[in-house]
PDB file of N, CA and C in Angstrom:
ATOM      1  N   UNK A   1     -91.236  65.631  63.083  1.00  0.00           N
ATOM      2  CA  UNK A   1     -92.284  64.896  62.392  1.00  0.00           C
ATOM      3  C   UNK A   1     -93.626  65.273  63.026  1.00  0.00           C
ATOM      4  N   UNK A   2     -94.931  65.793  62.252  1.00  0.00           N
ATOM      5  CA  UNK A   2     -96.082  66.172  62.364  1.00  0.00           C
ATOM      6  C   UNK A   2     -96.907  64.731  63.692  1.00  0.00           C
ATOM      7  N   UNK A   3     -97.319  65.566  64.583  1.00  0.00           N
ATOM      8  CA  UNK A   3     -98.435  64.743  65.266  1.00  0.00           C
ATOM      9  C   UNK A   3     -99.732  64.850  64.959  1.00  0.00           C
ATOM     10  N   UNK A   4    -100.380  63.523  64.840  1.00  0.00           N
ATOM     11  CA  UNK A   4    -102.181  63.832  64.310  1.00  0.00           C
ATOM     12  C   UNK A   4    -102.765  62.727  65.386  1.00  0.00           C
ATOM     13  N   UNK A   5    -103.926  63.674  65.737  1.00  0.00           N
ATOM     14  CA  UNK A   5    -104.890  62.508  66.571  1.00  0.00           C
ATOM     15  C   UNK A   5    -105.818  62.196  65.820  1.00  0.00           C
ATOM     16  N   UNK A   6    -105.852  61.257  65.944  1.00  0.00           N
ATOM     17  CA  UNK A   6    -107.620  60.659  65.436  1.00  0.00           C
ATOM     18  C   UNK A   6    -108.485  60.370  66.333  1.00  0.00           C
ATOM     19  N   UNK A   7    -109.577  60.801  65.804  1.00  0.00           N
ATOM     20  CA  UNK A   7    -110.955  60.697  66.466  1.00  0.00           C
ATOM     21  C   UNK A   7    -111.744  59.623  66.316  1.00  0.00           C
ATOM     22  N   UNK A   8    -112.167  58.329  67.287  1.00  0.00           N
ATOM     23  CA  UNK A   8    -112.731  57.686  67.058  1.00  0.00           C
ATOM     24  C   UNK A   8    -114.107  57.695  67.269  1.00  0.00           C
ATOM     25  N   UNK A   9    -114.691  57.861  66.589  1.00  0.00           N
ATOM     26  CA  UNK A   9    -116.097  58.254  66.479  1.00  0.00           C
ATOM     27  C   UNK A   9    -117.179  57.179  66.404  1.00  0.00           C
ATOM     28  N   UNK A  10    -117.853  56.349  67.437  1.00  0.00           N
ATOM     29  CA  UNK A  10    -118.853  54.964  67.285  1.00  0.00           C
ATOM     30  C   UNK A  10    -120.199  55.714  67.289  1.00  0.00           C
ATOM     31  N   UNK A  11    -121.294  54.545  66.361  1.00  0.00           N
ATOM     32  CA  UNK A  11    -122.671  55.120  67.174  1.00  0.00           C
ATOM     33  C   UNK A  11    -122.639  53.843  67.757  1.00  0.00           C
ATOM     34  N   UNK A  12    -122.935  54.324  68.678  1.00  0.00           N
ATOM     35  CA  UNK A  12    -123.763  53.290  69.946  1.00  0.00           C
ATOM     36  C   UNK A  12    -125.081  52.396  69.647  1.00  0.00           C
ATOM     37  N   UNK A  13    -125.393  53.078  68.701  1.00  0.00           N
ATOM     38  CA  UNK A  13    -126.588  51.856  68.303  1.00  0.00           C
ATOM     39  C   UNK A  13    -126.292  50.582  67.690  1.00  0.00           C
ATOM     40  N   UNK A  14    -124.975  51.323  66.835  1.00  0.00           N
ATOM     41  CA  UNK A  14    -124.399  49.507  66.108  1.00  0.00           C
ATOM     42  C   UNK A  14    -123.414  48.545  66.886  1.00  0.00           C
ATOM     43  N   UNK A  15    -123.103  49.399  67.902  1.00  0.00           N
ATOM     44  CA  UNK A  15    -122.209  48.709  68.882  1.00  0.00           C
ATOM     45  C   UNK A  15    -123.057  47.431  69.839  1.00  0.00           C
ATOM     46  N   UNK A  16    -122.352  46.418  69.934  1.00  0.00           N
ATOM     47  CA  UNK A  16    -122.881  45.407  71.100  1.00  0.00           C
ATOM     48  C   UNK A  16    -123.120  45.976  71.851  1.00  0.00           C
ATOM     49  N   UNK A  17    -124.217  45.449  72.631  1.00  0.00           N
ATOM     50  CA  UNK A  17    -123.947  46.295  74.276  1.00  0.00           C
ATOM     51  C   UNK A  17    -123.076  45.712  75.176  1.00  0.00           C
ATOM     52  N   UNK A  18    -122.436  44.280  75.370  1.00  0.00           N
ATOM     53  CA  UNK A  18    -121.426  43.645  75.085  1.00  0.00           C
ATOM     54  C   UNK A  18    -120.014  44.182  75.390  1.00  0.00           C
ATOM     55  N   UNK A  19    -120.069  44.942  74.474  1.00  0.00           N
ATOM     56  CA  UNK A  19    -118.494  45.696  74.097  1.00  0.00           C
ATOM     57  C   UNK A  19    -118.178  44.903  72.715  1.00  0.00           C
ATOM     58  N   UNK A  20    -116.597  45.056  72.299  1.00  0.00           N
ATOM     59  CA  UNK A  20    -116.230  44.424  71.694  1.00  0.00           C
ATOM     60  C   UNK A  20    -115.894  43.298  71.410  1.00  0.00           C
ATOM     61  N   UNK A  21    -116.249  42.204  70.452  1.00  0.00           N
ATOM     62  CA  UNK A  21    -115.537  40.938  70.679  1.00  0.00           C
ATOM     63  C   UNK A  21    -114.798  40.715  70.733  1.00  0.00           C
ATOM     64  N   UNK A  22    -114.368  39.187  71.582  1.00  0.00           N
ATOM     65  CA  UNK A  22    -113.016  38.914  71.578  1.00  0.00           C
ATOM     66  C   UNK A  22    -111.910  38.809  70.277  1.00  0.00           C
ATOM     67  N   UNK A  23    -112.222  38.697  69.184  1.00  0.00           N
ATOM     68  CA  UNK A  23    -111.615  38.367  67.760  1.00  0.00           C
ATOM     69  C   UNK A  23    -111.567  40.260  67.621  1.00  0.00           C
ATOM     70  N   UNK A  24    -112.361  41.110  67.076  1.00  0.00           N
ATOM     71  CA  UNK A  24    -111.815  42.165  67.368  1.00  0.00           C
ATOM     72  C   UNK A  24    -110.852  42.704  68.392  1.00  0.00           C
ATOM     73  N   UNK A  25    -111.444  42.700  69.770  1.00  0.00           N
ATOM     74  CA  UNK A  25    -109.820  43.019  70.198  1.00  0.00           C
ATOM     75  C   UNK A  25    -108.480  42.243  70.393  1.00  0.00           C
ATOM     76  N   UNK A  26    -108.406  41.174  69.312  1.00  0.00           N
ATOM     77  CA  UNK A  26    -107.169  40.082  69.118  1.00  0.00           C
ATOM     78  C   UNK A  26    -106.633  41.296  68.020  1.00  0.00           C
ATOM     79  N   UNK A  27    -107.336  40.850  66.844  1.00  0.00           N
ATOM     80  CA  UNK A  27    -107.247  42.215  65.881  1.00  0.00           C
ATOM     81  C   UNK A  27    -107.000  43.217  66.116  1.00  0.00           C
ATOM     82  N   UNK A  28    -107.756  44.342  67.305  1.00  0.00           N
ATOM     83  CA  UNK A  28    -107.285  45.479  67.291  1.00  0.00           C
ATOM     84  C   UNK A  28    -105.318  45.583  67.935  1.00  0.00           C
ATOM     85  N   UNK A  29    -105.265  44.039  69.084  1.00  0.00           N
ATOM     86  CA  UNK A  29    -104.038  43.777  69.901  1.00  0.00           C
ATOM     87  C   UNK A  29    -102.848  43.918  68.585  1.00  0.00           C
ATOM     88  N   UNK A  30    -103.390  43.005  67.775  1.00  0.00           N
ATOM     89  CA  UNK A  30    -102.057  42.899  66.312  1.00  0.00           C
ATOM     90  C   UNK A  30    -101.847  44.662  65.808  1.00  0.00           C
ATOM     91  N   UNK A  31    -102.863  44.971  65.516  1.00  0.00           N
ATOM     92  CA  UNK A  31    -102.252  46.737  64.716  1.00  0.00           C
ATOM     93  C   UNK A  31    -101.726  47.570  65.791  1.00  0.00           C
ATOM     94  N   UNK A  32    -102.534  47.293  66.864  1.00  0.00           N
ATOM     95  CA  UNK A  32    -101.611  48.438  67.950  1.00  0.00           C
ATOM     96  C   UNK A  32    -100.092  47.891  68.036  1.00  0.00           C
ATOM     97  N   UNK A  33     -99.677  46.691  68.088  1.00  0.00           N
ATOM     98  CA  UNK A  33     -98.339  46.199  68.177  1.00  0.00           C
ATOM     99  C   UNK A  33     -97.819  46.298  67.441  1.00  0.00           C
ATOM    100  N   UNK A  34     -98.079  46.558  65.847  1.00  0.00           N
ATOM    101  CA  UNK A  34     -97.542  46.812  64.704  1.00  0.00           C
ATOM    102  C   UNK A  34     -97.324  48.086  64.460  1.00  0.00           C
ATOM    103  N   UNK A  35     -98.343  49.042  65.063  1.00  0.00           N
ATOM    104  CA  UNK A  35     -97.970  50.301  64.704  1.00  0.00           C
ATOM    105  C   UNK A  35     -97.054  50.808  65.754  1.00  0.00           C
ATOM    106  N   UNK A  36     -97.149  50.007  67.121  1.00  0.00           N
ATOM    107  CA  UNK A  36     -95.934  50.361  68.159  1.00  0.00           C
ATOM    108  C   UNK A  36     -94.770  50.397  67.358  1.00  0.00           C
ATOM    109  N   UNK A  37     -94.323  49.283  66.695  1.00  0.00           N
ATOM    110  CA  UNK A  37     -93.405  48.583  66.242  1.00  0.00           C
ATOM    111  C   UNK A  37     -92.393  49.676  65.496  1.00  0.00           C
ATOM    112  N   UNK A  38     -93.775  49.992  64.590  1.00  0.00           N
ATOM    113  CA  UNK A  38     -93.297  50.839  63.451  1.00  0.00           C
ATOM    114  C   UNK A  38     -93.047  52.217  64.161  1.00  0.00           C
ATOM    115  N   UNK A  39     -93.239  52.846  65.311  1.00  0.00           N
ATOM    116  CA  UNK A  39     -92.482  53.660  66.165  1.00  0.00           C
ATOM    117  C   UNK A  39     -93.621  55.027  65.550  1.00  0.00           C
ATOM    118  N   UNK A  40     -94.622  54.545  65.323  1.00  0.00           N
ATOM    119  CA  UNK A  40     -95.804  55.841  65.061  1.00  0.00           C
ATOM    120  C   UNK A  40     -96.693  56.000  66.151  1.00  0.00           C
ATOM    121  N   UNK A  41     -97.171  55.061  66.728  1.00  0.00           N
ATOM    122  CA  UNK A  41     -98.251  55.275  67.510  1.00  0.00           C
ATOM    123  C   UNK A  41     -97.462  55.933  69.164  1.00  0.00           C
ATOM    124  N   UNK A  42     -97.916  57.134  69.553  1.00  0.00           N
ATOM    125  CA  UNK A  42     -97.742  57.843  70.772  1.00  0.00           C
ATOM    126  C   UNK A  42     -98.617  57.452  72.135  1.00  0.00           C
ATOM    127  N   UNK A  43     -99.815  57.725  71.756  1.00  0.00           N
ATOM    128  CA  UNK A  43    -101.273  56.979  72.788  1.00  0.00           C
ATOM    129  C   UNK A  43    -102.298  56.834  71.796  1.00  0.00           C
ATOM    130  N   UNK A  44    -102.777  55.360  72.847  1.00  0.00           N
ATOM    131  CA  UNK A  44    -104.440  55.672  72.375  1.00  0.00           C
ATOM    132  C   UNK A  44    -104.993  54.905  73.882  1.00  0.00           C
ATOM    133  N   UNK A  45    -106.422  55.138  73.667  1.00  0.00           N
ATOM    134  CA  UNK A  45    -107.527  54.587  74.680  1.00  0.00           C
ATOM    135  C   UNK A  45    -108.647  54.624  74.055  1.00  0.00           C
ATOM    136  N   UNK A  46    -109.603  53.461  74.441  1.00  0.00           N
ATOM    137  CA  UNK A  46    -110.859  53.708  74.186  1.00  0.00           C
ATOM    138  C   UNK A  46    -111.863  54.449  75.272  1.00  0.00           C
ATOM    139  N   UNK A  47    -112.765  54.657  75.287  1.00  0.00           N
ATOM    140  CA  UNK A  47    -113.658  55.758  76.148  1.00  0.00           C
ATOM    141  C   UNK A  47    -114.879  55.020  76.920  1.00  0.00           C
ATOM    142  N   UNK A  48    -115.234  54.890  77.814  1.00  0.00           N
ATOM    143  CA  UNK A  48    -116.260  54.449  78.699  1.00  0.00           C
ATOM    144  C   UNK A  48    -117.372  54.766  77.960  1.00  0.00           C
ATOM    145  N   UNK A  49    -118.934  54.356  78.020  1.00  0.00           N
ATOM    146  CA  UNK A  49    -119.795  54.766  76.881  1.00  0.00           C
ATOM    147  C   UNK A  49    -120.617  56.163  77.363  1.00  0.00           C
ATOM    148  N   UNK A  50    -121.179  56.703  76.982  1.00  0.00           N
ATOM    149  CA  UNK A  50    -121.385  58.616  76.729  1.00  0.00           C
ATOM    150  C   UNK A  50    -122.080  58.350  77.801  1.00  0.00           C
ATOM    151  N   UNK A  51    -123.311  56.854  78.302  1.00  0.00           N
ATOM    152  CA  UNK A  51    -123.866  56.900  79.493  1.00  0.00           C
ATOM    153  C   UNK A  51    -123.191  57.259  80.830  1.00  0.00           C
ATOM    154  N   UNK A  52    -121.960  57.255  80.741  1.00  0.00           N
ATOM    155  CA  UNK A  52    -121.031  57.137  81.651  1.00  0.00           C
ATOM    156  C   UNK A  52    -120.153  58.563  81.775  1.00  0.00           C
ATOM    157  N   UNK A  53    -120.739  59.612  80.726  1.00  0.00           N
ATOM    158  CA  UNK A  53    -119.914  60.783  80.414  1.00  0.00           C
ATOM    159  C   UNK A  53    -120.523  62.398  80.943  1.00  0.00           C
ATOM    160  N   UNK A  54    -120.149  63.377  80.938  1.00  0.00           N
ATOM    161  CA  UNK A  54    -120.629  64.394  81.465  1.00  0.00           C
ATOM    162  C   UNK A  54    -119.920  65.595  80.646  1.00  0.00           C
ATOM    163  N   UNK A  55    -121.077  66.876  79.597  1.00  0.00           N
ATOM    164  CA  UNK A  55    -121.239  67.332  79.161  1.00  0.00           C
ATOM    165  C   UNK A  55    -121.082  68.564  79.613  1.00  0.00           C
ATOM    166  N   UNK A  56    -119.936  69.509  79.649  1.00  0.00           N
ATOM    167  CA  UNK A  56    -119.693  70.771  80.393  1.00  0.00           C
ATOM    168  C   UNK A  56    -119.881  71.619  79.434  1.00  0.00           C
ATOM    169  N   UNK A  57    -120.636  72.925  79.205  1.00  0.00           N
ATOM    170  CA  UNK A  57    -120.724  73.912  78.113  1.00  0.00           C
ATOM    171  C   UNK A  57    -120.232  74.850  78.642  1.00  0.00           C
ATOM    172  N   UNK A  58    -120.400  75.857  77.820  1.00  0.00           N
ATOM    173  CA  UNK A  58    -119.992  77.326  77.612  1.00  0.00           C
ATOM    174  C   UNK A  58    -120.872  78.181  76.836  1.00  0.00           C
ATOM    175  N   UNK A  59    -122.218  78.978  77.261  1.00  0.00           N
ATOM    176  CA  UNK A  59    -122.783  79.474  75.957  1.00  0.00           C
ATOM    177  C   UNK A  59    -123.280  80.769  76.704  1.00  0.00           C
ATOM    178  N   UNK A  60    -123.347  81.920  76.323  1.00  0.00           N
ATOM    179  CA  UNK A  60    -123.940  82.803  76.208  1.00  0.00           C
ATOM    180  C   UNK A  60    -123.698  83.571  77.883  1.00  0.00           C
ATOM    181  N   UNK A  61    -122.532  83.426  78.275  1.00  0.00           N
ATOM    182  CA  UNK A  61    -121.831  83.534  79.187  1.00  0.00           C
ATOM    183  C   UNK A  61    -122.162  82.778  80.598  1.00  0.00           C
ATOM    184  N   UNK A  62    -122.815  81.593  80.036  1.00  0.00           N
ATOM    185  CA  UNK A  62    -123.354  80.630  81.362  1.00  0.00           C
ATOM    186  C   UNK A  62    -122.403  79.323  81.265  1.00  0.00           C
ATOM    187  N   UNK A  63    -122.551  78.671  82.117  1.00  0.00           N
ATOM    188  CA  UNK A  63    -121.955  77.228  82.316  1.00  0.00           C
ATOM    189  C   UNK A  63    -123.217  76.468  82.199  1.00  0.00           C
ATOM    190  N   UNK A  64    -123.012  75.209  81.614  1.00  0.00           N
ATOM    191  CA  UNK A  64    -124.330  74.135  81.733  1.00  0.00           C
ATOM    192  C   UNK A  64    -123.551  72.612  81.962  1.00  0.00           C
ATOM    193  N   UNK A  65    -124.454  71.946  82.597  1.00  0.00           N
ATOM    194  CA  UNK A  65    -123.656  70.731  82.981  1.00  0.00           C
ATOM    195  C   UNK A  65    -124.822  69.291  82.673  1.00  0.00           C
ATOM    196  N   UNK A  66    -123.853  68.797  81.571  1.00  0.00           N
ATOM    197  CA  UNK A  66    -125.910  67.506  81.134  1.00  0.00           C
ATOM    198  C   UNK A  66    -125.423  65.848  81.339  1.00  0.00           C
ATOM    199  N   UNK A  67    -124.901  65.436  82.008  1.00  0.00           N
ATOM    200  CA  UNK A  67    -124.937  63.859  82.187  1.00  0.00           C
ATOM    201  C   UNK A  67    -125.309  63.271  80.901  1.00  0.00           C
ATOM    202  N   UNK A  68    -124.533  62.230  80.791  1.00  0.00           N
ATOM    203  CA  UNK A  68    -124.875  61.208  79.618  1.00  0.00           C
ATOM    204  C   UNK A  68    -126.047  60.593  80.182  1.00  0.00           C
ATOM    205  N   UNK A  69    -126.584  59.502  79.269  1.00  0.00           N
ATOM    206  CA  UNK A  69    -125.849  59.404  78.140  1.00  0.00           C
ATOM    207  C   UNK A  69    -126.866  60.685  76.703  1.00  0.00           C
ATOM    208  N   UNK A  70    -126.554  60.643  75.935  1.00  0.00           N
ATOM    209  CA  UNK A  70    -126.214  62.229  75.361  1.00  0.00           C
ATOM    210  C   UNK A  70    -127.334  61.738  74.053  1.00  0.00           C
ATOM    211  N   UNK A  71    -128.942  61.427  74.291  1.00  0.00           N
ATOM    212  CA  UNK A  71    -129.364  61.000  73.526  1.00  0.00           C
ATOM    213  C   UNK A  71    -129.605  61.798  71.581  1.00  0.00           C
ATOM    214  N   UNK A  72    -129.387  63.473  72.140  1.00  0.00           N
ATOM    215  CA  UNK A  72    -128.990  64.008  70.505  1.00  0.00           C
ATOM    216  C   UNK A  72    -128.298  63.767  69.653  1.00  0.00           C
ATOM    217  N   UNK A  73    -127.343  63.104  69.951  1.00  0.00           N
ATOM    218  CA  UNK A  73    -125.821  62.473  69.303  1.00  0.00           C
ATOM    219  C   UNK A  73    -126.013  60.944  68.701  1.00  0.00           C
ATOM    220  N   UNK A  74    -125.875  60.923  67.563  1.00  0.00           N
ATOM    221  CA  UNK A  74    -125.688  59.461  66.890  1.00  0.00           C
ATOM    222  C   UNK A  74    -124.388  58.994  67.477  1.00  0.00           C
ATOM    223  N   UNK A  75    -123.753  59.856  66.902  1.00  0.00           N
ATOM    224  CA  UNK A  75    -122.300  59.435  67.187  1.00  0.00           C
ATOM    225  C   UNK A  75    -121.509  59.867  68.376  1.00  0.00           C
ATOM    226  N   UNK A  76    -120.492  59.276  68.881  1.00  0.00           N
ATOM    227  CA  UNK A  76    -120.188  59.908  70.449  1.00  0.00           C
ATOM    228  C   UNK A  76    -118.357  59.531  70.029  1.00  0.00           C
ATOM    229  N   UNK A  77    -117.808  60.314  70.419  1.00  0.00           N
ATOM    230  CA  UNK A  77    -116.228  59.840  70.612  1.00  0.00           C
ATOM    231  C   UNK A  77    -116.024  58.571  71.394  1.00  0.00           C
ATOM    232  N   UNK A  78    -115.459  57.107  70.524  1.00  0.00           N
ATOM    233  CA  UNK A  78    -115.196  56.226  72.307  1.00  0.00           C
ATOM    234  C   UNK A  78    -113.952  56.017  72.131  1.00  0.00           C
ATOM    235  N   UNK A  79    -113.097  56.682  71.389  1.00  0.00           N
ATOM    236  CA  UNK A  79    -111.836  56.134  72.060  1.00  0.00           C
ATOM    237  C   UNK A  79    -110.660  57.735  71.224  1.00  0.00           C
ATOM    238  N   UNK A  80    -109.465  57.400  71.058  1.00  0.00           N
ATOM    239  CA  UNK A  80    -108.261  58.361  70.672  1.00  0.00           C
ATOM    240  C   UNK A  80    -107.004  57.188  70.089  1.00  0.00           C
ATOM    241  N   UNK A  81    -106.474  58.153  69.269  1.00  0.00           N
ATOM    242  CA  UNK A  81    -105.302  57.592  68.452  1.00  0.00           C
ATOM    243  C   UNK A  81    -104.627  58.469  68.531  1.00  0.00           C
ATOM    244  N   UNK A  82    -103.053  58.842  68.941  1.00  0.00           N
ATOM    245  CA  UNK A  82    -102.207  60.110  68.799  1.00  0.00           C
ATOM    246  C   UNK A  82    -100.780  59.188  68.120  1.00  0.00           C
ATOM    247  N   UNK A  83    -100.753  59.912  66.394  1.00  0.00           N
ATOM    248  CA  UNK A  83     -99.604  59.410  66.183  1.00  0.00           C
ATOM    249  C   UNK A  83     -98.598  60.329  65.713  1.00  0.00           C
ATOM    250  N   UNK A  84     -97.238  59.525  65.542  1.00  0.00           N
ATOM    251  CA  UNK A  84     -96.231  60.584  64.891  1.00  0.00           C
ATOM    252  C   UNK A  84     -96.077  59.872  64.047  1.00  0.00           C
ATOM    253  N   UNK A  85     -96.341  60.573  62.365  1.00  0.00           N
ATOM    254  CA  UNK A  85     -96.396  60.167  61.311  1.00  0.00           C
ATOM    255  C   UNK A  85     -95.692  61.595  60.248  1.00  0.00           C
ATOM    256  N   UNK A  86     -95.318  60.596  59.141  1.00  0.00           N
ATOM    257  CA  UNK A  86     -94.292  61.666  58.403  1.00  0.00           C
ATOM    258  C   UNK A  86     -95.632  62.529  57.420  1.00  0.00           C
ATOM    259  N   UNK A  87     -96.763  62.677  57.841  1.00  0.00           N
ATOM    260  CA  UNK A  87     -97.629  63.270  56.515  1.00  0.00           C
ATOM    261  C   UNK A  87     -99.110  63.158  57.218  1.00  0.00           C
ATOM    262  N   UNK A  88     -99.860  63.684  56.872  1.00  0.00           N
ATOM    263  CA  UNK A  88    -101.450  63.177  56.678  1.00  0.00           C
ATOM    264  C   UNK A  88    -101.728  61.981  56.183  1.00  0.00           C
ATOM    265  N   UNK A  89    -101.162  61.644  54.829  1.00  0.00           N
ATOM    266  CA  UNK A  89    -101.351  60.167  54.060  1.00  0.00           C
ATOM    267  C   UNK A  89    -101.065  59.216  54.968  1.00  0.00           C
ATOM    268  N   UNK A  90    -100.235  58.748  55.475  1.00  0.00           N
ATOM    269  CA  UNK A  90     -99.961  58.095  56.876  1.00  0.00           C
ATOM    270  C   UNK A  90    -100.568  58.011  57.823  1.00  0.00           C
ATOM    271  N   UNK A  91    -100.948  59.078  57.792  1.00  0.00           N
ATOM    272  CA  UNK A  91    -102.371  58.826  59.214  1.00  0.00           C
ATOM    273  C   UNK A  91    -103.215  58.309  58.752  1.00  0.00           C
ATOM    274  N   UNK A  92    -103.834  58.791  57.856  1.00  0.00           N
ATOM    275  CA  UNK A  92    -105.172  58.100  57.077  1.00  0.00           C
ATOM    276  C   UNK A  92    -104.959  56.983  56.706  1.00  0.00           C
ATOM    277  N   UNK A  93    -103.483  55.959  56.345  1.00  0.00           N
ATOM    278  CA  UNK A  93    -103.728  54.504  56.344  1.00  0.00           C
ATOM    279  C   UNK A  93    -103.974  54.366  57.424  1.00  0.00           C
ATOM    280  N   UNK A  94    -102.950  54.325  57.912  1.00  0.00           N
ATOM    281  CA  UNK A  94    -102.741  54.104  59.787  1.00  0.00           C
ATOM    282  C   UNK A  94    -105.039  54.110  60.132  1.00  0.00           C
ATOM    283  N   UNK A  95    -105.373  54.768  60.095  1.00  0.00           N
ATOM    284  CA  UNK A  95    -106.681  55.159  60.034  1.00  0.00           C
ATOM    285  C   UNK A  95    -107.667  54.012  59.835  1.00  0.00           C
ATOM    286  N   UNK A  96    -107.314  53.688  58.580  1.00  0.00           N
ATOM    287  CA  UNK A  96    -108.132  52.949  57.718  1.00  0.00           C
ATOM    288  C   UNK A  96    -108.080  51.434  58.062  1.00  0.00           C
ATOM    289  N   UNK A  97    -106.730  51.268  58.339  1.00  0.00           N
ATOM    290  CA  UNK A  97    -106.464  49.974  59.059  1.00  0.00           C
ATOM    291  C   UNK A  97    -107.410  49.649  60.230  1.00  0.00           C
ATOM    292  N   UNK A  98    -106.877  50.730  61.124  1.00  0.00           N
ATOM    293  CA  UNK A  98    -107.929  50.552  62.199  1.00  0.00           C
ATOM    294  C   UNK A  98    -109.561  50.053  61.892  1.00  0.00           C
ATOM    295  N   UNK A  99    -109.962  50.640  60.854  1.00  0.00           N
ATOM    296  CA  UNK A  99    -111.234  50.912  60.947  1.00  0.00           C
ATOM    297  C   UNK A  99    -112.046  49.576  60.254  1.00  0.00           C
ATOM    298  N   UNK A 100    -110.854  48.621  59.833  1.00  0.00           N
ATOM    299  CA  UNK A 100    -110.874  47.590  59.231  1.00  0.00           C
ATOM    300  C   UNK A 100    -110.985  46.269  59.952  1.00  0.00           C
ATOM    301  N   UNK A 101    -110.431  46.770  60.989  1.00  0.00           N
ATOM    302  CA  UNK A 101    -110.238  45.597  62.204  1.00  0.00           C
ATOM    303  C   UNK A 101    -111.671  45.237  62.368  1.00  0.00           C
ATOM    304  N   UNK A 102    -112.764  46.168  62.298  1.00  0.00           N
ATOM    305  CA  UNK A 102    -113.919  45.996  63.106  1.00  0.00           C
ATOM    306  C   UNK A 102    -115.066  45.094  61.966  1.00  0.00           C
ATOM    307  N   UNK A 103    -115.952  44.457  62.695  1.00  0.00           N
ATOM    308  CA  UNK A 103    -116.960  43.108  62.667  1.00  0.00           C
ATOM    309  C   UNK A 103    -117.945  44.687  60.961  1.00  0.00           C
ATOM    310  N   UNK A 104    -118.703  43.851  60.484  1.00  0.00           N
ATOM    311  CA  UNK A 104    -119.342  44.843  59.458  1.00  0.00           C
ATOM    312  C   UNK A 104    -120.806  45.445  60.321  1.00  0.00           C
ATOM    313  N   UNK A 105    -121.370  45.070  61.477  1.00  0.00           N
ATOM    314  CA  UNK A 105    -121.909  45.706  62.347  1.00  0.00           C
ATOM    315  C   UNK A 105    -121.658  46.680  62.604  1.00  0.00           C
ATOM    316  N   UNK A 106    -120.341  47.055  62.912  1.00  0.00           N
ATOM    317  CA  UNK A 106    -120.030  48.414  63.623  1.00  0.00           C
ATOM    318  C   UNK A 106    -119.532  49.491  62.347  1.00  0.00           C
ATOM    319  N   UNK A 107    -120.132  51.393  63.099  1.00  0.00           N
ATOM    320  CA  UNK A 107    -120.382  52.153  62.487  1.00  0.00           C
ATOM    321  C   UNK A 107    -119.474  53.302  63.088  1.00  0.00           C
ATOM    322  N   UNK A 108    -117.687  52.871  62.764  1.00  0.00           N
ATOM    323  CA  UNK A 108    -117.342  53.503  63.213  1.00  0.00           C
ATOM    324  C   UNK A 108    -115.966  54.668  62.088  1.00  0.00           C
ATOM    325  N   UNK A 109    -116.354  55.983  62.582  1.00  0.00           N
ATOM    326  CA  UNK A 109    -115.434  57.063  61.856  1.00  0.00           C
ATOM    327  C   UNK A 109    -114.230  57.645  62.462  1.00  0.00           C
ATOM    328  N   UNK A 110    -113.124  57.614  61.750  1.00  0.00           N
ATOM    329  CA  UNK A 110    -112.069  58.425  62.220  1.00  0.00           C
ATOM    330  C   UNK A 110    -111.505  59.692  62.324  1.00  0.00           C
ATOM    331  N   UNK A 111    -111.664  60.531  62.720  1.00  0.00           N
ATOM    332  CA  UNK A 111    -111.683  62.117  62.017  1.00  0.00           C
ATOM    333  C   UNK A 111    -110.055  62.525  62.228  1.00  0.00           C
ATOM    334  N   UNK A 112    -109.172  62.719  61.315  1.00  0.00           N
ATOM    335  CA  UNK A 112    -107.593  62.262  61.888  1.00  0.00           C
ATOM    336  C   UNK A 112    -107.374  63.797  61.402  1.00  0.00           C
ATOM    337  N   UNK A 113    -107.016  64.487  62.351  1.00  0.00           N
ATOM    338  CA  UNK A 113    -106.034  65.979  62.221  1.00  0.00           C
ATOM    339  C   UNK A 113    -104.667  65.839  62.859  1.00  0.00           C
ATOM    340  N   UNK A 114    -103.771  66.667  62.132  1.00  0.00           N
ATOM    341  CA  UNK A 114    -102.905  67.076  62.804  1.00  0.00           C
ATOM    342  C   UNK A 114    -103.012  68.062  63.666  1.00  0.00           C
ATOM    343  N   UNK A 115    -102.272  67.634  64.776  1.00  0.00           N
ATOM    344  CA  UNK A 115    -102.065  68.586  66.167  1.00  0.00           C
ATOM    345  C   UNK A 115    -101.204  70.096  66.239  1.00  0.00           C
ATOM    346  N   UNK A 116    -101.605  71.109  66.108  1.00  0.00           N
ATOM    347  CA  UNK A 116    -100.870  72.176  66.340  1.00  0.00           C
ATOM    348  C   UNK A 116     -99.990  72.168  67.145  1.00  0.00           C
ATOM    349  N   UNK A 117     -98.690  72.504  66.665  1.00  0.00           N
ATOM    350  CA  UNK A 117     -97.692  72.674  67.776  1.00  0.00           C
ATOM    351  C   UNK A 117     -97.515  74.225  67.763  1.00  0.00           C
ATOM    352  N   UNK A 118     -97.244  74.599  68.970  1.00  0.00           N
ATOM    353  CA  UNK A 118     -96.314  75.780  69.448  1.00  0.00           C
ATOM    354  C   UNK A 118     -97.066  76.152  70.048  1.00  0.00           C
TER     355      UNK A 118
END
């Protein structure tokens, strides 16, 4: 059965500075246990915020190294979803659910691929 991660993608501007509320992560507690349940979900985590992150490149045969937080970026990765699901369509509920859990403040995208194996 196909593995797909999803990408959780926040901007930081619509986010509390806060974090999340408590009623969201009650909410997010119910789908992660449900999708445990349902024997799809592999890992996930959410991500410390981009202030907290460090930017390693590769360009033009140099290394560059830029500390968050990463003010060009609307959007920043803060967290991961890795599931085993029988399809794409499956991920993308699985997906959508997630993305449902959250308060109408927050501005957040999932970018869900499957994982290459071999």
């Amino acid at each position: 059965m196909p593995r797909y991660m999803s990408l959780v993608r926040i901007d930081e501007t619509t986010a509390p500075p806060e974090g999340p509320s408590p009623e969201l992560m009650e909410r997010m507690g119910e789908l992660i246990e449900e999708i445990t349940k349902a024997g799809v979900m592999l890992d996930t985590a959410g991500l410390t915020p981009s202030a907290q992150g460090t930017r390693v490149r590769w360009e033009g045969g140099k290394v560059s190294v830029t500390d968050g937080p990463f003010t060009e970026s609307k959007e920043v990765i803060g967290g991961y979803v890795i599931m085993q699901c029988k399809d794409q369509a499956e991920a993308m509920e699985w997906a959508k659910r997630f993305l449902k859990v959250h308060e109408e403040h927050w501005t957040v995208t999932c970018e869900v691929r499957e994982i290459a194996e071999g």
